[in-house]
N, C-alpha and C. Protein backbone atom coordinates (compact mmCIF):
# COMPACT_ATOMS: atom_id res chain seq x y z
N UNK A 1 2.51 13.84 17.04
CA UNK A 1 2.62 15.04 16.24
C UNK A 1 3.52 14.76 15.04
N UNK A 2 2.52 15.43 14.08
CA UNK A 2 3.74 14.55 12.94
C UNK A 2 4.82 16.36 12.11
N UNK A 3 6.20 16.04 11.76
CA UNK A 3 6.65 17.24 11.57
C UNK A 3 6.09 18.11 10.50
N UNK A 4 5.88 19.03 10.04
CA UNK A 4 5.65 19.91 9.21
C UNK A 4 6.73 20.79 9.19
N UNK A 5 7.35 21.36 7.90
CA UNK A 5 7.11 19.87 6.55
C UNK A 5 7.59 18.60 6.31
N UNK A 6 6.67 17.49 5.76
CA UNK A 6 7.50 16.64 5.85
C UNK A 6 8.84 16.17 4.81
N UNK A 7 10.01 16.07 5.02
CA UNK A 7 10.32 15.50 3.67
C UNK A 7 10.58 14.27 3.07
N UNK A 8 10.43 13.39 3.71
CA UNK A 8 10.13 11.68 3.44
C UNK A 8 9.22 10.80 4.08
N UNK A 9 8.58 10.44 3.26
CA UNK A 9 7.58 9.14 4.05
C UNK A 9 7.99 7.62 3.25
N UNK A 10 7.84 6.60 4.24
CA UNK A 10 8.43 5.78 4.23
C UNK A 10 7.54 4.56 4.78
N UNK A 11 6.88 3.45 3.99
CA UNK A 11 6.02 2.38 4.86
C UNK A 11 6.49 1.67 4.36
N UNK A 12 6.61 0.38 4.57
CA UNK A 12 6.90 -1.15 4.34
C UNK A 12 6.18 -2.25 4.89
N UNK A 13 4.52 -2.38 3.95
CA UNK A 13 3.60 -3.25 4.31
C UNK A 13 2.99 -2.84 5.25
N UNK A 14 3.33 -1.41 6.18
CA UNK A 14 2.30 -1.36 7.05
C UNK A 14 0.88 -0.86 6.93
N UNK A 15 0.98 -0.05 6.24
CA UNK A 15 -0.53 0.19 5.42
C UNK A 15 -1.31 -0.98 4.67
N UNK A 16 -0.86 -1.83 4.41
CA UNK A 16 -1.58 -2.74 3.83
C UNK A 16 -2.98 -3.09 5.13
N UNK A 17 -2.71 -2.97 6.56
CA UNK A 17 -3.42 -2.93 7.77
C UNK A 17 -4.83 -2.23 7.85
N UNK A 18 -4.75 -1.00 6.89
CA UNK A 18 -5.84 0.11 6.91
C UNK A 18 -6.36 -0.17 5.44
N UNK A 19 -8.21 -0.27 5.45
CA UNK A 19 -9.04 -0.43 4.44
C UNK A 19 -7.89 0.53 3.34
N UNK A 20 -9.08 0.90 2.09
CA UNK A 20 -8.09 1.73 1.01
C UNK A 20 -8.43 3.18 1.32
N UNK A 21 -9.45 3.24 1.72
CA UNK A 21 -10.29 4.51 2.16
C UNK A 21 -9.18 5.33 2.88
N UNK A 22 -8.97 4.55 3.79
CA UNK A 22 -8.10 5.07 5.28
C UNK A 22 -6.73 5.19 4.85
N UNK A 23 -6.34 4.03 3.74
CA UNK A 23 -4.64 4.54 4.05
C UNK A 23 -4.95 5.83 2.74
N UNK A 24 -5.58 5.80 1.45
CA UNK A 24 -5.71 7.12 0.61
C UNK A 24 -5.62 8.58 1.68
N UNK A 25 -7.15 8.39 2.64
CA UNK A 25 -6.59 10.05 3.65
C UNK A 25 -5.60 9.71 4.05
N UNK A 26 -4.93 9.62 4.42
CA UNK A 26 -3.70 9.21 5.44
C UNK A 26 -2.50 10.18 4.24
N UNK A 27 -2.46 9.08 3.22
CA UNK A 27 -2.02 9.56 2.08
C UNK A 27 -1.77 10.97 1.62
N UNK A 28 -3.05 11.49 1.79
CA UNK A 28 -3.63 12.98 1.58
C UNK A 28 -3.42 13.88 2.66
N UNK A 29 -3.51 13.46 3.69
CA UNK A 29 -2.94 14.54 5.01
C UNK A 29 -1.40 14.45 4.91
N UNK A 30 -0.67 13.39 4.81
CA UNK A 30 0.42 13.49 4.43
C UNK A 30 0.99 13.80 3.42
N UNK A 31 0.49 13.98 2.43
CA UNK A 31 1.08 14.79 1.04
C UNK A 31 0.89 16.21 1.65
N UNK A 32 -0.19 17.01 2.14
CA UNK A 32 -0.20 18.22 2.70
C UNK A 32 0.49 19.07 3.39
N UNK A 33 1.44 18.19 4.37
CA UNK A 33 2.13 18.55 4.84
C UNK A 33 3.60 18.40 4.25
N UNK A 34 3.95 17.71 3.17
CA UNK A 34 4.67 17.52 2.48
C UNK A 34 5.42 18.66 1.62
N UNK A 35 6.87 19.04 1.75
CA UNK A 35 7.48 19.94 0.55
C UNK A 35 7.54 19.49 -0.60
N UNK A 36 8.10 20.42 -1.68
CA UNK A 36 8.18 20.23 -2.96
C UNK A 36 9.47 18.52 -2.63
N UNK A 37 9.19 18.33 -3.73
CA UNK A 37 10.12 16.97 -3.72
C UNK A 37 10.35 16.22 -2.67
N UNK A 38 9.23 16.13 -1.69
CA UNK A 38 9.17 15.37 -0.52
C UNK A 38 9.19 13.52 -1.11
N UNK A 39 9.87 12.95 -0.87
CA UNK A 39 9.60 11.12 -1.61
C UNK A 39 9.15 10.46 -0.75
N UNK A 40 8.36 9.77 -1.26
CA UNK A 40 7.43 8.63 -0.76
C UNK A 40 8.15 7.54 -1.44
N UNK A 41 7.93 6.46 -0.13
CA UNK A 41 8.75 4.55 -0.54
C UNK A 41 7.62 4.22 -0.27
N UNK A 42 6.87 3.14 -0.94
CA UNK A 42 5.99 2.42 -0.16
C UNK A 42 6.45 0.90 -0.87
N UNK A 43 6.11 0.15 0.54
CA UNK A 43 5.88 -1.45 -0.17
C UNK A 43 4.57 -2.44 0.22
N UNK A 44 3.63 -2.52 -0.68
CA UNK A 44 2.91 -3.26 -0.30
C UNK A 44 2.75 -4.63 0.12
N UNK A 45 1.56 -5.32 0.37
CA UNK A 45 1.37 -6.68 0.54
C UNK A 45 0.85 -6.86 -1.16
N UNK A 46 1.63 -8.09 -2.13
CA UNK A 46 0.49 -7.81 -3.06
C UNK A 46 -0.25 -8.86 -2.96
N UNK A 47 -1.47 -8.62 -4.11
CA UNK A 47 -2.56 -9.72 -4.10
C UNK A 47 -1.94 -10.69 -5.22
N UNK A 48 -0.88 -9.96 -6.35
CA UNK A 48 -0.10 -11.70 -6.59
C UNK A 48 0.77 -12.11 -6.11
N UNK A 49 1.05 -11.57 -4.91
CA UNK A 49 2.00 -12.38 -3.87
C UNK A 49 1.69 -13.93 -3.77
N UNK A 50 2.35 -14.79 -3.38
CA UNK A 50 1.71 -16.09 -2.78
C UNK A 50 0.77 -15.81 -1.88
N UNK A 51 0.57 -15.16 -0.86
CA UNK A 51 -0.58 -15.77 -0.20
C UNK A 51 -1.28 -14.52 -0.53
N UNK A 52 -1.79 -14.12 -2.16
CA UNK A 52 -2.83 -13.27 -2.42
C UNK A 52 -2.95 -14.44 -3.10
N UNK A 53 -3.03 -15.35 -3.04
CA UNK A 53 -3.52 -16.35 -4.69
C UNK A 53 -5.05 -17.36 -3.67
N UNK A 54 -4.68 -17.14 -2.59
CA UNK A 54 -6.21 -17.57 -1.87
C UNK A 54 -6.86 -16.58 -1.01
N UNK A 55 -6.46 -15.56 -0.91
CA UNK A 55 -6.98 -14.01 0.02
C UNK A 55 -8.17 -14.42 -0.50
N UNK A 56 -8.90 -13.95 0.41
CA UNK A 56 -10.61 -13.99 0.77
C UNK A 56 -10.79 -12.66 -0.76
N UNK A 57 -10.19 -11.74 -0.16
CA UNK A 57 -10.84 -10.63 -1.05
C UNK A 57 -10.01 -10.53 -2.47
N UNK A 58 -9.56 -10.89 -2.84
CA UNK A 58 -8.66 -11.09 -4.24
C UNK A 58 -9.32 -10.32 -4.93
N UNK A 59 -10.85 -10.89 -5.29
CA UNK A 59 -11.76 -10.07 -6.88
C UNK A 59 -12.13 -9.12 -5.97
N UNK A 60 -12.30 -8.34 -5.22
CA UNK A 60 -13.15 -7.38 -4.89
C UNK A 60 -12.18 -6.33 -5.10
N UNK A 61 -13.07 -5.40 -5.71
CA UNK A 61 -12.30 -3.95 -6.29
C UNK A 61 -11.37 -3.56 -4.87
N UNK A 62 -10.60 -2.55 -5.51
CA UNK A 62 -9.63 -2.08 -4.41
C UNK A 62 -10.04 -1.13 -3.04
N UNK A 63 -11.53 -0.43 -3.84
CA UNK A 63 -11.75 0.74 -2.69
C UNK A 63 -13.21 -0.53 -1.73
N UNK A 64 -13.34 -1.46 -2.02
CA UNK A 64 -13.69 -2.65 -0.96
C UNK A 64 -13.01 -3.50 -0.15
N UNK A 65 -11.63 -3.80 -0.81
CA UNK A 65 -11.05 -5.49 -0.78
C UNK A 65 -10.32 -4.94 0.71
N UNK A 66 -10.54 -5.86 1.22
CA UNK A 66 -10.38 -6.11 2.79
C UNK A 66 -10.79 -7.17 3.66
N UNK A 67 -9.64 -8.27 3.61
CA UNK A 67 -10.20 -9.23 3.80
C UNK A 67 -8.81 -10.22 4.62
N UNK A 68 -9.39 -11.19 4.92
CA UNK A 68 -8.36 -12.30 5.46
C UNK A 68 -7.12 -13.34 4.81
N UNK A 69 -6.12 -13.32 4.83
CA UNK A 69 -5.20 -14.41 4.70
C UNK A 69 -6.04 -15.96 4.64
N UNK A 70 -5.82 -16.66 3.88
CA UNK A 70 -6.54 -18.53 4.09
C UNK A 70 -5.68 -18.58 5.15
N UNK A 71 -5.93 -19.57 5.85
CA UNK A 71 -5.39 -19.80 7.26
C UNK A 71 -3.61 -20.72 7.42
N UNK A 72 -3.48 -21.42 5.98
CA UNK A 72 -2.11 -22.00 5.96
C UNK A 72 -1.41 -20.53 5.67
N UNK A 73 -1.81 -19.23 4.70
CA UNK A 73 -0.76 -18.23 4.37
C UNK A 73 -0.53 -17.06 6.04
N UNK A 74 -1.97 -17.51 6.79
CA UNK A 74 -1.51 -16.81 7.55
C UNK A 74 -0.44 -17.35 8.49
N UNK A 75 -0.73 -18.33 8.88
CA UNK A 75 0.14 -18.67 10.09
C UNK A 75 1.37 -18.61 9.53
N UNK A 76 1.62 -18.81 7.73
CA UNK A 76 2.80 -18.98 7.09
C UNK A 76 3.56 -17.81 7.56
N UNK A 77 2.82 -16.80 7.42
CA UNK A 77 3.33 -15.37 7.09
C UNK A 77 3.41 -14.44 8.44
N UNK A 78 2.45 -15.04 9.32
CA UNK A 78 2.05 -14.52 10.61
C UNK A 78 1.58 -13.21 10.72
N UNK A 79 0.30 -13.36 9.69
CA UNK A 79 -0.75 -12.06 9.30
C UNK A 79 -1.82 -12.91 9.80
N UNK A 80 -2.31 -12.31 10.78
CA UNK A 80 -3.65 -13.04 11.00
C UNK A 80 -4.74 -11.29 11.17
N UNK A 81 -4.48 -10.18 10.86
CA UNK A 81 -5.70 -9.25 10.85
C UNK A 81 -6.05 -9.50 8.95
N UNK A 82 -7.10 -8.55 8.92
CA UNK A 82 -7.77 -8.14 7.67
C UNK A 82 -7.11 -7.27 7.49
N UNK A 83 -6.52 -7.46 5.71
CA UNK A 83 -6.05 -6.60 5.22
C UNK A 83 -5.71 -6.15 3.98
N UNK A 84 -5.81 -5.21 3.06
CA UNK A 84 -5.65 -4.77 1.53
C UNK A 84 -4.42 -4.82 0.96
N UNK A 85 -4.55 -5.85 0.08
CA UNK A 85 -3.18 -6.57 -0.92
C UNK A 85 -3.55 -5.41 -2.12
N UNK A 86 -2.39 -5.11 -2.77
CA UNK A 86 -2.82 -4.79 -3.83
C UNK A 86 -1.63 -4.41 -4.96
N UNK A 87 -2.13 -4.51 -6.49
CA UNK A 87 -1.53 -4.66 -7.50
C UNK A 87 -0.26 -4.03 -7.85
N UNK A 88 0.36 -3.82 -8.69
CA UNK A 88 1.44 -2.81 -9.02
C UNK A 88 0.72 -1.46 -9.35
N UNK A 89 -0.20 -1.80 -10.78
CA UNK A 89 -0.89 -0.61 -10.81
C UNK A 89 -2.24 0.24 -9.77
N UNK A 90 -2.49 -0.78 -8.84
CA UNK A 90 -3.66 0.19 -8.30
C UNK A 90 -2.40 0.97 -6.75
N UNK A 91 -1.07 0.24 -6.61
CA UNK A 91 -0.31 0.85 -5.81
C UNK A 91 -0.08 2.32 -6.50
N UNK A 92 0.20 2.38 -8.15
CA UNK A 92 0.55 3.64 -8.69
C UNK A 92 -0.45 4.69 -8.41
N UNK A 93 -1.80 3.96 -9.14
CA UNK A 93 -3.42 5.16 -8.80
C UNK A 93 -3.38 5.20 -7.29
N UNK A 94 -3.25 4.71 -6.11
CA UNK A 94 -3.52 5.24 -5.12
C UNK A 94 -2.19 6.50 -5.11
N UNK A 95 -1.22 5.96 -5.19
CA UNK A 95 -0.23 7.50 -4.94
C UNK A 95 -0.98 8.30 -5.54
N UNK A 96 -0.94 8.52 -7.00
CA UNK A 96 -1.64 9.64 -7.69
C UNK A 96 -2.90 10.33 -7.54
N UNK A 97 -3.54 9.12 -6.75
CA UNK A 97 -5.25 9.65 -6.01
C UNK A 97 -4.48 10.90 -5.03
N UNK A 98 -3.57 10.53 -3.84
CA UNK A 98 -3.03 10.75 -3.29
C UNK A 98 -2.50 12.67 -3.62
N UNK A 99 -1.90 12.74 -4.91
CA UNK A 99 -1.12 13.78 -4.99
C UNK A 99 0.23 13.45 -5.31
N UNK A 100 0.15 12.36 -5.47
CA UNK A 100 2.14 12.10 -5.35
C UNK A 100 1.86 11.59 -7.32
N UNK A 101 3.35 12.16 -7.19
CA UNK A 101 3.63 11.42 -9.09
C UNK A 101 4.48 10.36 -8.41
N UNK A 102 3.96 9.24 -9.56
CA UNK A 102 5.03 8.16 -9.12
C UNK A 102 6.09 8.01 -10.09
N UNK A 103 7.02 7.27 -9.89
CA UNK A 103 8.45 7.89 -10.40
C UNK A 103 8.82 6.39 -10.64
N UNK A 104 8.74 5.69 -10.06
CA UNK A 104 8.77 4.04 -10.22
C UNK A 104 7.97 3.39 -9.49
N UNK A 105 7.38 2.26 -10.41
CA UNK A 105 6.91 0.80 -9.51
C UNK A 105 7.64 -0.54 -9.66
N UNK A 106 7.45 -1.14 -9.32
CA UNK A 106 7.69 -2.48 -9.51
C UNK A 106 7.63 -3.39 -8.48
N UNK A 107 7.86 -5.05 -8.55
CA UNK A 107 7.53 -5.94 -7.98
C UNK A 107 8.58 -6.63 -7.43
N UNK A 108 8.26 -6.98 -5.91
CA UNK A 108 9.83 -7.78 -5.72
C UNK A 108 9.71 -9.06 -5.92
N UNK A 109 10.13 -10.01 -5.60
CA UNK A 109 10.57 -11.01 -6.00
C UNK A 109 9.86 -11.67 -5.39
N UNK A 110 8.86 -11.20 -4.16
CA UNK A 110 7.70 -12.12 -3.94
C UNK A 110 6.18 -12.03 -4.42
N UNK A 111 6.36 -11.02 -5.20
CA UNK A 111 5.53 -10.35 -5.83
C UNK A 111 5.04 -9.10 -5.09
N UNK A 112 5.50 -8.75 -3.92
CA UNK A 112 4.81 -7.08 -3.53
C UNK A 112 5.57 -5.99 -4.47
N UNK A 113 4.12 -5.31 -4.64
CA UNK A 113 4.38 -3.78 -5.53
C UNK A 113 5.38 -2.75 -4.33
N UNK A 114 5.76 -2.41 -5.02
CA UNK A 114 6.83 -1.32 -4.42
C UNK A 114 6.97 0.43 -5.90
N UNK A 115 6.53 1.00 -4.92
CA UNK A 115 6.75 2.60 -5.44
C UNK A 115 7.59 3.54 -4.77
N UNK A 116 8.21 4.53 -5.81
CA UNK A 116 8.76 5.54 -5.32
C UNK A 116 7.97 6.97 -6.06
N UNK A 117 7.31 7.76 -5.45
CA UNK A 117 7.01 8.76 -6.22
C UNK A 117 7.55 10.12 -5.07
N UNK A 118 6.94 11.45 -5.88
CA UNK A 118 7.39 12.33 -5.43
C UNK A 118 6.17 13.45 -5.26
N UNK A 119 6.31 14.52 -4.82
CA UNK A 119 5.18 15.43 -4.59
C UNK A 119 5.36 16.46 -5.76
């Protein structure tokens, strides 16, 4: 049961797990239940991370790309499911698909996108 209302949501790479389809609703049921100025953190996996530079799905648009680690980044990283890397900016358009304004992005130092927006 998740609380209503919510006032923070908070992932770190775990959505990267769910196609784009799935984590967007997810997204969307959770903005719903969300108050005014509820903040969202998210950090993705990105696809210019190091081990997005051989991901199976790299070119495939975002509402497709779902795909596998090459097998040296997985064991590197110890990701062995299918899963959606993605950019700085398509991290911003999914919040905003979402409902959320984003308030900052940026990249860490291994290259995952990281956002903060708000409702």
């Amino acid at each position: 049961q998740w609380p209503n209302p919510i006032d923070c949501i908070y992932s770190q790479r775990a959505l990267n797990y769910l196609t784009y389809s799935d984590c967007l609703e997810l997204l969307i049921r959770l903005r719903g239940r969300s108050r005014e100025r509820t903040r969202l953190f998210l950090s993705m996996g990105g696809v210019n991370a190091e081990y997005g530079a051989d991901y199976s799905a790299r070119h495939t648009p975002i509402e497709r790309r779902f795909g596998r680690l090459s097998s040296e980044m997985s064991a590197k990283h110890g990701i062995r499911a299918e899963i959606c890397l993605y950019s700085q900016d398509e991290l911003s358009a999914l919040a905003r698909a979402a409902g959320f304004i984003p308030e900052r992005t940026w990249r860490s130092a291994f290259g995952s996108p990281k956002l903060i927006a708000t409702v």
